[in-house]
C-alpha atoms as a PDB file:
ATOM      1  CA  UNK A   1     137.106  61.033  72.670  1.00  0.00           C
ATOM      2  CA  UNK A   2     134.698  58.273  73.804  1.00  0.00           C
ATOM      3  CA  UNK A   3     131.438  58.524  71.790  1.00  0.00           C
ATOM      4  CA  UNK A   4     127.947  56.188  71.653  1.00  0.00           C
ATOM      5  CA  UNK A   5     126.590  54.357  74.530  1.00  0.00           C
ATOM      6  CA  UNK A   6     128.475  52.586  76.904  1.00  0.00           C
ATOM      7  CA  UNK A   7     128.432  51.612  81.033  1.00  0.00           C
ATOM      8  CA  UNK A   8     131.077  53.018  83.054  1.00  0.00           C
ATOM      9  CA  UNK A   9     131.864  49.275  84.899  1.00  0.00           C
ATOM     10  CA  UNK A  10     133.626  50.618  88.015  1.00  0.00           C
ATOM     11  CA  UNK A  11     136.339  52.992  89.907  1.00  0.00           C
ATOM     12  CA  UNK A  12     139.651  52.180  89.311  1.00  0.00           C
ATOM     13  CA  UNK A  13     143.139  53.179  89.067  1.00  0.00           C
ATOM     14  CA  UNK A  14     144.297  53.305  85.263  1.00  0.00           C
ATOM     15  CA  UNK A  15     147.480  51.448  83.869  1.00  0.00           C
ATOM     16  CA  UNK A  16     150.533  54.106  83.241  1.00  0.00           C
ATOM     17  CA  UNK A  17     150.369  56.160  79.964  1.00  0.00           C
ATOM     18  CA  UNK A  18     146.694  56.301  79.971  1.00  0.00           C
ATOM     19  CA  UNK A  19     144.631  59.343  79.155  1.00  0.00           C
ATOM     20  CA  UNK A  20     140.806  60.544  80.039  1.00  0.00           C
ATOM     21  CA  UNK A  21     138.205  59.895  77.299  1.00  0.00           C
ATOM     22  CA  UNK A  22     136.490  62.812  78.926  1.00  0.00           C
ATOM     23  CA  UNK A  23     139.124  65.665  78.428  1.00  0.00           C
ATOM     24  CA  UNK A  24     142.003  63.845  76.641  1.00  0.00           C
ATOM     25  CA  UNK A  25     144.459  64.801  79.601  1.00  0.00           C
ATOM     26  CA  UNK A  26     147.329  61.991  81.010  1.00  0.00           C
ATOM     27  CA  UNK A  27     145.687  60.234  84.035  1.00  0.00           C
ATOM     28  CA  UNK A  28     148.217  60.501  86.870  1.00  0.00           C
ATOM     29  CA  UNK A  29     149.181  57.378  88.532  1.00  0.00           C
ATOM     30  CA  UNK A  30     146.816  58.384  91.618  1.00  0.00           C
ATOM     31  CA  UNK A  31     143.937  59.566  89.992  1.00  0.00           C
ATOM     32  CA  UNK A  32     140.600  57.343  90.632  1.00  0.00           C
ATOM     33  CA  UNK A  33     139.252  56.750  87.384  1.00  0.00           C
ATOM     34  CA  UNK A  34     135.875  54.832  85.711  1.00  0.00           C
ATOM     35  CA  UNK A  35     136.763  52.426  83.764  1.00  0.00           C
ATOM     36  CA  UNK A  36     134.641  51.517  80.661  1.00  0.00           C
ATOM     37  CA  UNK A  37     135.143  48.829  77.506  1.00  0.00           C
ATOM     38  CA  UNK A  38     134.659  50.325  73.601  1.00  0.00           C
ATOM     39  CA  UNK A  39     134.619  47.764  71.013  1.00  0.00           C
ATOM     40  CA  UNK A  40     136.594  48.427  68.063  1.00  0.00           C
ATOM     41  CA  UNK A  41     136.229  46.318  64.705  1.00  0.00           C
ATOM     42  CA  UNK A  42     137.840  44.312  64.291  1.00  0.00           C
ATOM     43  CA  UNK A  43     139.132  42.899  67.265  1.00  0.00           C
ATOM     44  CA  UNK A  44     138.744  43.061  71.046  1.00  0.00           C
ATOM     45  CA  UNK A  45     136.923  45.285  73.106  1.00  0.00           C
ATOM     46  CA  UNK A  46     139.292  48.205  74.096  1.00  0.00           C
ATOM     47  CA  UNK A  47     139.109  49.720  78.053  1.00  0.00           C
ATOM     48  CA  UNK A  48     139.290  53.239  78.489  1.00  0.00           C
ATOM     49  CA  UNK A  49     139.043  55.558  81.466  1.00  0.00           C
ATOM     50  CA  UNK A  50     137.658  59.086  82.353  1.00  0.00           C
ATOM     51  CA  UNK A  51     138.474  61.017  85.719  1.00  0.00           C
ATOM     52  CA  UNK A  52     135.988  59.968  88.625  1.00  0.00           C
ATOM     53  CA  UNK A  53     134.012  62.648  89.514  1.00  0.00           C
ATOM     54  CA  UNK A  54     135.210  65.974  87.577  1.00  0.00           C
ATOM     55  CA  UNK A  55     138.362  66.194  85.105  1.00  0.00           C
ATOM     56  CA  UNK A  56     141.077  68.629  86.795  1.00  0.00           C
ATOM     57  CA  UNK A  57     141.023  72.101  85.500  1.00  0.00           C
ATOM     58  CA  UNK A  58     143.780  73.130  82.469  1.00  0.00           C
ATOM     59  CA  UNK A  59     146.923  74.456  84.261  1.00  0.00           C
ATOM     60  CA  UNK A  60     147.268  78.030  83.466  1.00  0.00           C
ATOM     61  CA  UNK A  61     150.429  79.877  83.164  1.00  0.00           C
ATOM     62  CA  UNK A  62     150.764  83.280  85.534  1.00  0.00           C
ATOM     63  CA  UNK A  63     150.173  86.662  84.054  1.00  0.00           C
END
């Protein structure tokens, strides 16, 4: 999960085998996402990505 302060820089679609900082789910190819950096030490910044507007709701099985 993302934490601290950081600007979400724009909508986007993410790269393949991504997943949402928000709700740690696999962003489908499709999905508009916000992209955002996180710097990491040492090294580069990192980009991650979150769902654009709300995260979709857990799949659950039939009763």
């Amino acid at each position: 999960m993302v934490t601290g302060t950081h600007d979400w820089e724009y909508v986007t679609y993410a790269p393949r085998g991504e997943t949402c900082a928000a709700c740690l789910r696999p962003v489908q190819q499709l999905d508009p996402v916000r992209r955002a950096t996180v710097e990491h030490q040492p090294g580069r910044p990192q980009a991650v990505y979150r769902h654009a507007g709300t995260c979709p709701l857990p799949q659950v099985a039939p009763a």
